[in-house]
N, C-alpha and C. Protein backbone atom coordinates (compact mmCIF):
# COMPACT_ATOMS: atom_id res chain seq x y z
N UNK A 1 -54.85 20.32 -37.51
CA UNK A 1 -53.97 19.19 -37.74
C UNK A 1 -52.97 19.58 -38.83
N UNK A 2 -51.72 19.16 -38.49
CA UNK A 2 -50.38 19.49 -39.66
C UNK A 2 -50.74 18.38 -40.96
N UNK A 3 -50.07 19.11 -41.84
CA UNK A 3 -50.40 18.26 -42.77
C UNK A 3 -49.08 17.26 -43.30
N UNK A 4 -47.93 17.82 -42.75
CA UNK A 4 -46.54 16.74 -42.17
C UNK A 4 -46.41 17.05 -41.00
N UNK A 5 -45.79 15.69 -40.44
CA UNK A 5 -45.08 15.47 -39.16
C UNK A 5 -43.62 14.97 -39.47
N UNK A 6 -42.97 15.22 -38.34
CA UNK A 6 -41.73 15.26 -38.24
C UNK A 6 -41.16 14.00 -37.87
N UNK A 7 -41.23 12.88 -37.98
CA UNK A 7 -41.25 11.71 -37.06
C UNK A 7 -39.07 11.10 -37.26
N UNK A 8 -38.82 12.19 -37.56
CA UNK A 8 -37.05 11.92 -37.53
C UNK A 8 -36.41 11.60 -36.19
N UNK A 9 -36.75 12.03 -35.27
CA UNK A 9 -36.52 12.28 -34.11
C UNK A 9 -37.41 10.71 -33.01
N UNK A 10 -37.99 10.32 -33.74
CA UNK A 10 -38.89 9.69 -32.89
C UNK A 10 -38.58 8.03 -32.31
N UNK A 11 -39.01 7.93 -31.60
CA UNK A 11 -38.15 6.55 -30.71
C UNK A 11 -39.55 5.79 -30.67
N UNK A 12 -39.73 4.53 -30.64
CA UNK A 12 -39.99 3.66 -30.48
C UNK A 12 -40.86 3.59 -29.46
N UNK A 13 -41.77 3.48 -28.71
CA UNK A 13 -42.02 3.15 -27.13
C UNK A 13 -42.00 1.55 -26.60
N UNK A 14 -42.57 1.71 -25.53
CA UNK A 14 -42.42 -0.54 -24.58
C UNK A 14 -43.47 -0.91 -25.60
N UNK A 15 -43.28 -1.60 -25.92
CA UNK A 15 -44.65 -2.47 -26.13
C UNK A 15 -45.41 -3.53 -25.13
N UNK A 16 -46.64 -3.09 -25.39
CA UNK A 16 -47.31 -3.35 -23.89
C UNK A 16 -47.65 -4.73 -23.89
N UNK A 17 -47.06 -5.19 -23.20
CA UNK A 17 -48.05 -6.80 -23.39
C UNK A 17 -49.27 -7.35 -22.28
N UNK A 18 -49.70 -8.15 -23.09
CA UNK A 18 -51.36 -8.70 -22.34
C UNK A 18 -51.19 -9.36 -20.86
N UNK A 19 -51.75 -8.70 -20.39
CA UNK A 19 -51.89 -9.73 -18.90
C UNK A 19 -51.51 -11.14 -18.85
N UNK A 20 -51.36 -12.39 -18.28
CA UNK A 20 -51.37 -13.44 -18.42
C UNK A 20 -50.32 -14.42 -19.32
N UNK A 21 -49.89 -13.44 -20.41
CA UNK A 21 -49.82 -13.85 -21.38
C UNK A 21 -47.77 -13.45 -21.97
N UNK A 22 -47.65 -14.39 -22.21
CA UNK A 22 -45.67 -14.01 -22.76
C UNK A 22 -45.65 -13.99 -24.14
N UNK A 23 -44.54 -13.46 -24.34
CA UNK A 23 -44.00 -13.42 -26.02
C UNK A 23 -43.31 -14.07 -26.32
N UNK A 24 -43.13 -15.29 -26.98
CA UNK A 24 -42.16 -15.78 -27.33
C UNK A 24 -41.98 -15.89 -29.06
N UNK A 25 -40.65 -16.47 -29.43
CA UNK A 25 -40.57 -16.96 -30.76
C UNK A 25 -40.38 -18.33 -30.64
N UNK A 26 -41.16 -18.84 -31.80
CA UNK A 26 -41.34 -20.47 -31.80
C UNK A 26 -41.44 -20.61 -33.48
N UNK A 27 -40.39 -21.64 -33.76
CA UNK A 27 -40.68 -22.18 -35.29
C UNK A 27 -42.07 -22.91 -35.55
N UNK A 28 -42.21 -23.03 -36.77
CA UNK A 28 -43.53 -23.86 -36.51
C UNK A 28 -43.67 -24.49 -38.59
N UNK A 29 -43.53 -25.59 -38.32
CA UNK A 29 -43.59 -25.85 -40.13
C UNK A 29 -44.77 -25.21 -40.83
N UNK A 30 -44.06 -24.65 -42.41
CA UNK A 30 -44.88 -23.53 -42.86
C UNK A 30 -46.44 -24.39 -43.55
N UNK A 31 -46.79 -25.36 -43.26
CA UNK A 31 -47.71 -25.95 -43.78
C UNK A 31 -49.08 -26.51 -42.83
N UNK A 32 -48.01 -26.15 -41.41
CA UNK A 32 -49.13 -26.12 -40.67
C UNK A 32 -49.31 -24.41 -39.88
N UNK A 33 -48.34 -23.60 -40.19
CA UNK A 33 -48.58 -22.08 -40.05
C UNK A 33 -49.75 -21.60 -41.19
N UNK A 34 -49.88 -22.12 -42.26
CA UNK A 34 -50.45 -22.05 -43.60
C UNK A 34 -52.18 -22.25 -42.87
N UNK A 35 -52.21 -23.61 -42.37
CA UNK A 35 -53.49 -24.11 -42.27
C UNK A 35 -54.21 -23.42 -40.94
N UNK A 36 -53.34 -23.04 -40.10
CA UNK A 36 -53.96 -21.91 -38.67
C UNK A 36 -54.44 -20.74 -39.12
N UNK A 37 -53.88 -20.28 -40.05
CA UNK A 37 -53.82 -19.05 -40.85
C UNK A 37 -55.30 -19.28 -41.87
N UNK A 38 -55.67 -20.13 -42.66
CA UNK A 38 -56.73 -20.44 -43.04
C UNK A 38 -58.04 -20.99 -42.35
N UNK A 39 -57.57 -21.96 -41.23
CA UNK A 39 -58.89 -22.32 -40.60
C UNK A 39 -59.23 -20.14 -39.78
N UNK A 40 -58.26 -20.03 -39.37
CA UNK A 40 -58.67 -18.69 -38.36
C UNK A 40 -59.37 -17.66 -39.16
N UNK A 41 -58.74 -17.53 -40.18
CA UNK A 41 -59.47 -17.05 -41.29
C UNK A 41 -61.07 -16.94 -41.64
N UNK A 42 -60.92 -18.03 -41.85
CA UNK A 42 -62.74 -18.63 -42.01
C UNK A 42 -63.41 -18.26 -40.67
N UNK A 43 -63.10 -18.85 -39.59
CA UNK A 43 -63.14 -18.12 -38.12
C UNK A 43 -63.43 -17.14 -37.68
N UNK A 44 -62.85 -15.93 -38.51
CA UNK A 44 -62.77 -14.48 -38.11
C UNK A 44 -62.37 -14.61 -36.83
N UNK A 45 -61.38 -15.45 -36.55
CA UNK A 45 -60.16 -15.08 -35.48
C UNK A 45 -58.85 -15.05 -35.71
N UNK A 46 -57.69 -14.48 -35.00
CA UNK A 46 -56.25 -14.32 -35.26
C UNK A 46 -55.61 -16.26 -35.06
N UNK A 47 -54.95 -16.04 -36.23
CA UNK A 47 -54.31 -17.20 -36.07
C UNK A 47 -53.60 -17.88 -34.72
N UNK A 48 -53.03 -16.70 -34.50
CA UNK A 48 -52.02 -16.89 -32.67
C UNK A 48 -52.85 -17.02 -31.73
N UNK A 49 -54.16 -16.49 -31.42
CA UNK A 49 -55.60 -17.38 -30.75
C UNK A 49 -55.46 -18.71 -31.34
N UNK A 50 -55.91 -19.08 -32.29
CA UNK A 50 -56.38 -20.83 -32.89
C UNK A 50 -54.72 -21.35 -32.48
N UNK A 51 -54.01 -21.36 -32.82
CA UNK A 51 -53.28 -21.96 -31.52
C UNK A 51 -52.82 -22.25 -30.26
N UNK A 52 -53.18 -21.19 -29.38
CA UNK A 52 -53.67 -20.89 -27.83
C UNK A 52 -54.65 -22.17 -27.94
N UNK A 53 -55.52 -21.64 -28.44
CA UNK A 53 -56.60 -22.67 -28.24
C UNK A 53 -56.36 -24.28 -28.56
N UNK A 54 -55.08 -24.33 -29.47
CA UNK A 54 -55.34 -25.96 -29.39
C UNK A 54 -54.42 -26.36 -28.50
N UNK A 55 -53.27 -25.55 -28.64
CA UNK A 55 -52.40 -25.93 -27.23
C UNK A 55 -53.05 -25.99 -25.89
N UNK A 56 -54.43 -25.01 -25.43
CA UNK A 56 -54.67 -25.14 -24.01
C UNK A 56 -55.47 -26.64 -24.12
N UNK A 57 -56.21 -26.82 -25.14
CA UNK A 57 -56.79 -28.10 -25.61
C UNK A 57 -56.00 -29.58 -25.19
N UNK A 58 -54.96 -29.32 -25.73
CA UNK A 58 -54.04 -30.69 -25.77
C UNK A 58 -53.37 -30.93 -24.60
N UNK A 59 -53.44 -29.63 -23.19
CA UNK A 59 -52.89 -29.48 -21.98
C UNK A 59 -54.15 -30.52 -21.41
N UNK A 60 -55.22 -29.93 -21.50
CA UNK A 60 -56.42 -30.55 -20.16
C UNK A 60 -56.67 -32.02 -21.34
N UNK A 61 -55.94 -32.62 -21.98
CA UNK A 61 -56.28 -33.99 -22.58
C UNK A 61 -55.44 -34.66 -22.26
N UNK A 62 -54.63 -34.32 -21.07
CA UNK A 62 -53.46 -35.61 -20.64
C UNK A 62 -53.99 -36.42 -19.98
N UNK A 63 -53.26 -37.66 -20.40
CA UNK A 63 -54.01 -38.84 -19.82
C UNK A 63 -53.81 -39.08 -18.22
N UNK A 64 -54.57 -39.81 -17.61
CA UNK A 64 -54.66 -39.91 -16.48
C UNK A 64 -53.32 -40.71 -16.17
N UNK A 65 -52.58 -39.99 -14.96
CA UNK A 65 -50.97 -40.43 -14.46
C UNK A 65 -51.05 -41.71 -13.89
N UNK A 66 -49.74 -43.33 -14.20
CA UNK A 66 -50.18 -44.04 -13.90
C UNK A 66 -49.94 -44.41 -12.24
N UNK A 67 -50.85 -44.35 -11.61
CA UNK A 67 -50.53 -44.66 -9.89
C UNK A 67 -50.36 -45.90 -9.76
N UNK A 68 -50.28 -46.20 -9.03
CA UNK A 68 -50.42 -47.75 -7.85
C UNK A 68 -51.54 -48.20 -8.35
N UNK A 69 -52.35 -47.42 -7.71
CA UNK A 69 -53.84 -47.65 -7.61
C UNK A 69 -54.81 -48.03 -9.05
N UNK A 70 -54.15 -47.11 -10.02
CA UNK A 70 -54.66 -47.33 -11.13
C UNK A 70 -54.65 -48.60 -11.78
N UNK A 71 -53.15 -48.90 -11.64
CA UNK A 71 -52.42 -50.25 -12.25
C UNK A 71 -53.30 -51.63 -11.70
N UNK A 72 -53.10 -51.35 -10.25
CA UNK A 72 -54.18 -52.37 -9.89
C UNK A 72 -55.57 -52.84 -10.21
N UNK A 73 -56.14 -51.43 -10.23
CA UNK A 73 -57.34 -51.80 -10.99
C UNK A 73 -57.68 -52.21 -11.99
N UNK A 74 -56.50 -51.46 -13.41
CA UNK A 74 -56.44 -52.42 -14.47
C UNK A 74 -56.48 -53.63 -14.39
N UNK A 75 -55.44 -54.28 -13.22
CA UNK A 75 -54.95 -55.63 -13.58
C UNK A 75 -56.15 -56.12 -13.36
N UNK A 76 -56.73 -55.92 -12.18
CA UNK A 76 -57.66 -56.79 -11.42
C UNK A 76 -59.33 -56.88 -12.63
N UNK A 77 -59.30 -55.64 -13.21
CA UNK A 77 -60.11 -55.99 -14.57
C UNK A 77 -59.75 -57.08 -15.43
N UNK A 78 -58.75 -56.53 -15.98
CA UNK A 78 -58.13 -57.70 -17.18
C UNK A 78 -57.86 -59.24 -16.60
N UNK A 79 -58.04 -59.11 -15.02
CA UNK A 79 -57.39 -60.60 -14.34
C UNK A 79 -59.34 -61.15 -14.42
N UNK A 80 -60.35 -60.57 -13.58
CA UNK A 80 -61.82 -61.05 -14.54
C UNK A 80 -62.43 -61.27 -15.24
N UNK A 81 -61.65 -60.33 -16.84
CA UNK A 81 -62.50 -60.59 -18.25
C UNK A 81 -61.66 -61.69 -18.71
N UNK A 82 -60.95 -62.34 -17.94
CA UNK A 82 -60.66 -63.46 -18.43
C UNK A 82 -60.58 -64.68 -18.23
């Protein structure tokens, strides 16, 4: 093994990215970048996981869409408990 390398000449390569997964840039207020960064911490996971994770979280917690069907049933509850 050399004990310098020459790296003057040297370029950059792709950077590979993860299956599934995109790169983006997103602002994010520094006080809640602060607190991802600390809970993940404690965690012993990467901060940019603990937000994956609450974003896929807050995806499968949408409320149920309002149909026809739904509405009716409400009413027809609220039209008995009373």
């Amino acid at each position: 093994m050399k004990e310098n390398y020459d790296f003057s000449k040297g370029k950059r390569g792709a950077v590979v990215s993860a299956p599934g997964k995109t790169r983006i840039t997103i602002h994010i207020d520094n006080d809640v970048l602060d607190s991802f960064r600390r809970k993940a911490s404690a965690e012993g996971k990467g901060y940019q996981t603990l937000i994956n994770d609450v974003l896929k979280q807050s995806i499968l917690k949408q409320p149920e869409p309002v149909t026809e069907e739904l509405l009716r049933r409400v009413i027809r509850e609220e039209l008995k408990a009373a």
